[in-house]
N, C-alpha and C. Protein backbone atom coordinates (compact mmCIF):
# COMPACT_ATOMS: atom_id res chain seq x y z
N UNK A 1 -47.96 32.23 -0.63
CA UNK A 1 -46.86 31.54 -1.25
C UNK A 1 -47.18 31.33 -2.73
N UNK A 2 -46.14 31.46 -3.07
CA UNK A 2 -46.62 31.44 -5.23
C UNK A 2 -46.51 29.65 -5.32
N UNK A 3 -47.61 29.68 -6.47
CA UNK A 3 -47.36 28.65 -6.86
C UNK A 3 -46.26 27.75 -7.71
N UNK A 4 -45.44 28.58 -8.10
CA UNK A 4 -44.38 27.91 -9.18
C UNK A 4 -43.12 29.29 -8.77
N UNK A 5 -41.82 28.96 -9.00
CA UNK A 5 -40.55 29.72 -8.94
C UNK A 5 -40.07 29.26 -10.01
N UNK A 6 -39.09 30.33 -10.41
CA UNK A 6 -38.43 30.30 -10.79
C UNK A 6 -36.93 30.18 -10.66
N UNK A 7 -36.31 29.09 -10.86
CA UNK A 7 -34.77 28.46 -10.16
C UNK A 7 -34.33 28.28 -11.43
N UNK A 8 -34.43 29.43 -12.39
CA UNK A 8 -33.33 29.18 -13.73
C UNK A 8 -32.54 30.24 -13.71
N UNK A 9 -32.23 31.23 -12.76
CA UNK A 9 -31.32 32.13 -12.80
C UNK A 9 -30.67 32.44 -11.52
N UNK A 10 -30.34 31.17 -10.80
CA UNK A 10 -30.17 31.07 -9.71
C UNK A 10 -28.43 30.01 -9.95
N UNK A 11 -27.69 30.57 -9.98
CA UNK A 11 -26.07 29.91 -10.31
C UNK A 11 -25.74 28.58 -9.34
N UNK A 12 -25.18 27.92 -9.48
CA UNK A 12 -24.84 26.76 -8.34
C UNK A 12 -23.73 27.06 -8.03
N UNK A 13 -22.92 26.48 -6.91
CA UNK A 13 -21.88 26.53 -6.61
C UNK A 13 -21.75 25.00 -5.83
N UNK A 14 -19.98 24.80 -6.42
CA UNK A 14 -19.88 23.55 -5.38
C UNK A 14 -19.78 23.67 -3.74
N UNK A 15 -19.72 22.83 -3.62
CA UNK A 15 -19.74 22.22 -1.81
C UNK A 15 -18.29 22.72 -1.41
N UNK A 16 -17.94 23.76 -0.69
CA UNK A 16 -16.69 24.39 -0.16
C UNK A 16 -16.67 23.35 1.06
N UNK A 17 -16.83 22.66 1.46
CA UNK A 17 -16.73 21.82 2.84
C UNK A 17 -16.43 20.41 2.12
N UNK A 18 -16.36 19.87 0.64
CA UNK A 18 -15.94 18.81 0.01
C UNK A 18 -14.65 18.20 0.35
N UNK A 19 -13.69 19.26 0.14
CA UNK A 19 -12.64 18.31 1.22
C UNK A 19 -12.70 17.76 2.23
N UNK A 20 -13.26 18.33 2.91
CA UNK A 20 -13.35 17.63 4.92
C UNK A 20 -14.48 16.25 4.49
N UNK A 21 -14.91 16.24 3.59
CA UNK A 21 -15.98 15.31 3.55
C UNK A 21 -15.05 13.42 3.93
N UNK A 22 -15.50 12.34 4.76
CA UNK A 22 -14.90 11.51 4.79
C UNK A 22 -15.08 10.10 4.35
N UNK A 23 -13.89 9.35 3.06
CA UNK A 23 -14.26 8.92 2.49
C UNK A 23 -14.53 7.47 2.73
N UNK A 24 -15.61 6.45 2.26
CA UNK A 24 -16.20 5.41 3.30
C UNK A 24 -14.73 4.08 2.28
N UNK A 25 -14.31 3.64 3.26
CA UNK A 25 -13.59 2.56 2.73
C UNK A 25 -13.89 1.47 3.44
N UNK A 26 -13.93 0.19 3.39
CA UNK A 26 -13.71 -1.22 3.58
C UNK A 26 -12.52 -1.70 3.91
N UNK A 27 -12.20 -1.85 5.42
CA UNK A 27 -10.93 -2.44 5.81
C UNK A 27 -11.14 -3.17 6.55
N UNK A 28 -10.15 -4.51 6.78
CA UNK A 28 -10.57 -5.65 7.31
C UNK A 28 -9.51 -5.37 8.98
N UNK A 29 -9.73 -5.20 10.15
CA UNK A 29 -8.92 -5.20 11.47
C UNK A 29 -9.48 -6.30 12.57
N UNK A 30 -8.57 -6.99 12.81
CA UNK A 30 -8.57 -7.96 13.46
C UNK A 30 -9.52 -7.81 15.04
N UNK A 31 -9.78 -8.41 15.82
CA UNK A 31 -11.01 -8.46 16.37
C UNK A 31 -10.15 -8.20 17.96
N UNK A 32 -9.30 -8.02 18.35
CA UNK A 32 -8.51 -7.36 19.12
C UNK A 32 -8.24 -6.10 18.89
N UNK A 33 -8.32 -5.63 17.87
CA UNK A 33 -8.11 -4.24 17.72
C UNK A 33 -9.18 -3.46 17.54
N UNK A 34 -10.59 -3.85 17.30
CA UNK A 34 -11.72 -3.28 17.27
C UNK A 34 -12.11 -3.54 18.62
N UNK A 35 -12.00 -4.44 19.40
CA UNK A 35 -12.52 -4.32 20.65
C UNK A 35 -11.82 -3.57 21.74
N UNK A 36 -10.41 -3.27 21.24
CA UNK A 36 -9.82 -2.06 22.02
C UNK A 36 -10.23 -0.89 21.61
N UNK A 37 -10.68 -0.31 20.87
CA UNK A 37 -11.60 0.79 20.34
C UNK A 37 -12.62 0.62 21.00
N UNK A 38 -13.16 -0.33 20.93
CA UNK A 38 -14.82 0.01 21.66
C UNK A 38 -14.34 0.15 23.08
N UNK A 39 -13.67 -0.43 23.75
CA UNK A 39 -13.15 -0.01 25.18
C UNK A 39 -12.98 1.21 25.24
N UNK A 40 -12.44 1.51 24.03
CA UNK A 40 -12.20 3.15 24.19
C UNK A 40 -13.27 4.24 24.49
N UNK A 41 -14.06 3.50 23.50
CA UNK A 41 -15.49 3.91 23.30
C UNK A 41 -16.62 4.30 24.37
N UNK A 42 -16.32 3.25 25.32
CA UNK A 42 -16.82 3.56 26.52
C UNK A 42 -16.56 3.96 27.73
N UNK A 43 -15.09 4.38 27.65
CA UNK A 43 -14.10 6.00 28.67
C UNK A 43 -14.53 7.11 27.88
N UNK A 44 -14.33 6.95 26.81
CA UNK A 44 -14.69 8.54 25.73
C UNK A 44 -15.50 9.16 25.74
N UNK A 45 -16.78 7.92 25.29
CA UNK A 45 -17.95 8.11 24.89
C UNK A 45 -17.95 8.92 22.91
N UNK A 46 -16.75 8.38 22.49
CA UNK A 46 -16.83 9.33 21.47
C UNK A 46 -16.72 7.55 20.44
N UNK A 47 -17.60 7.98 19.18
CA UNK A 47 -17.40 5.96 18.43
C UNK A 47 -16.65 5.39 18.27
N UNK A 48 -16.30 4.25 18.12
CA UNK A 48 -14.99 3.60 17.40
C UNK A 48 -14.25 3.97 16.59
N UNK A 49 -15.13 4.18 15.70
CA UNK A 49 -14.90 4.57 14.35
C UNK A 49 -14.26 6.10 14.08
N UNK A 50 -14.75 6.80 15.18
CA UNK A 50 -13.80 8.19 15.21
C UNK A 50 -12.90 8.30 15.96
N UNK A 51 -12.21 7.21 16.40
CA UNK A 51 -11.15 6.93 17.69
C UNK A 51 -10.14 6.67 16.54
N UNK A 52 -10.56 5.47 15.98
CA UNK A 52 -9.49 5.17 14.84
C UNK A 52 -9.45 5.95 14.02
N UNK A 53 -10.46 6.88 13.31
CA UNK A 53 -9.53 7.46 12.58
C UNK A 53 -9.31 9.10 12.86
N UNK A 54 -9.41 8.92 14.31
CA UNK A 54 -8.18 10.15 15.08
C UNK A 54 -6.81 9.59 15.67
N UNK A 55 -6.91 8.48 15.01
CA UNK A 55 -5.66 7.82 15.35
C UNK A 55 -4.41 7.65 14.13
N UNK A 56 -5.45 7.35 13.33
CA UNK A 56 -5.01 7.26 11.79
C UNK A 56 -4.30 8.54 10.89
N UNK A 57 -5.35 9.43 11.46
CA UNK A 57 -4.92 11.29 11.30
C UNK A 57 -3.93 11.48 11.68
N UNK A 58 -3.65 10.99 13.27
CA UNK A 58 -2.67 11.79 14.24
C UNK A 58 -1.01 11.02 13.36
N UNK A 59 -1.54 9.96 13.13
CA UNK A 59 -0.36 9.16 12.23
C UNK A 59 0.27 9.71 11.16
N UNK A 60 -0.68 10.08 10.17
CA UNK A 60 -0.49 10.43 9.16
C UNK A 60 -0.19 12.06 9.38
N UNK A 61 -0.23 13.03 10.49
CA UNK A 61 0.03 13.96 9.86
C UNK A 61 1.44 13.93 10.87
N UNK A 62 1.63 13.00 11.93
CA UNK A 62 3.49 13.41 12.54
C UNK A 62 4.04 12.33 11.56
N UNK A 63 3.58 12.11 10.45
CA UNK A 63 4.45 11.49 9.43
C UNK A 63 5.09 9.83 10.32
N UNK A 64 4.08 9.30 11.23
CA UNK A 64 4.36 7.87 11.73
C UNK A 64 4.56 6.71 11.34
N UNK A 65 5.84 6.21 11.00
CA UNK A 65 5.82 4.65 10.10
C UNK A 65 6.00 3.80 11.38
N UNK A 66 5.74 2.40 10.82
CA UNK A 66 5.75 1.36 11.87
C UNK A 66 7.28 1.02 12.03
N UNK A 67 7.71 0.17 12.95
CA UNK A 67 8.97 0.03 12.95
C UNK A 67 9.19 -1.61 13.39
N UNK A 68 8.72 -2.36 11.87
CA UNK A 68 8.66 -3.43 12.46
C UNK A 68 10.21 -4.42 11.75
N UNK A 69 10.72 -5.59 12.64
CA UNK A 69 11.21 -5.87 12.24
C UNK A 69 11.01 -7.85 12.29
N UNK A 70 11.01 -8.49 11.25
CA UNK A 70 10.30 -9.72 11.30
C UNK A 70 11.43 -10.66 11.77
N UNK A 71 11.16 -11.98 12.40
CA UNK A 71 12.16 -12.66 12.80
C UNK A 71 12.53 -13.51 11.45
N UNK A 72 13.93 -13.40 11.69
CA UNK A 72 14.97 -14.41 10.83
C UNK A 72 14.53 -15.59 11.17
N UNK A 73 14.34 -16.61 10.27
CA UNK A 73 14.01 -18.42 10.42
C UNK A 73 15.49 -18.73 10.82
């Protein structure tokens, strides 16, 4: 094995898999709704954390809005 290389004519390229990469956010969900995930979690066996956001996906790509309507006082 040599002792020293040379890595100055060696080009970089970016990360072609950068899109799929997933980005870490901070969201606050109420403690009924994380513990229905972990329920999930343990029929699945697949994490919480990728339950919701194969849930979040499946939302966002059949274009899913909520349909809420608040009560009149």
């Amino acid at each position: 094995m040599r002792d020293n290389y040379d890595f100055s004519k060696i080009k970089g390229r970016k990360n072609p898999y950068i899109k799929y990469l997933k980005q870490p956010v901070t969201i606050r969900l109420d403690r009924d709704s994380v513990e229905y995930f972990k329920s999930l979690t343990e029929e699945t066996g697949i994490p919480y954390q990728t339950l919701i956001n194969l849930y979040l996906r499946d939302c966002a790509v059949n274009k899913r809005k909520l349909n809420m309507q608040w009560a009149a006082n």
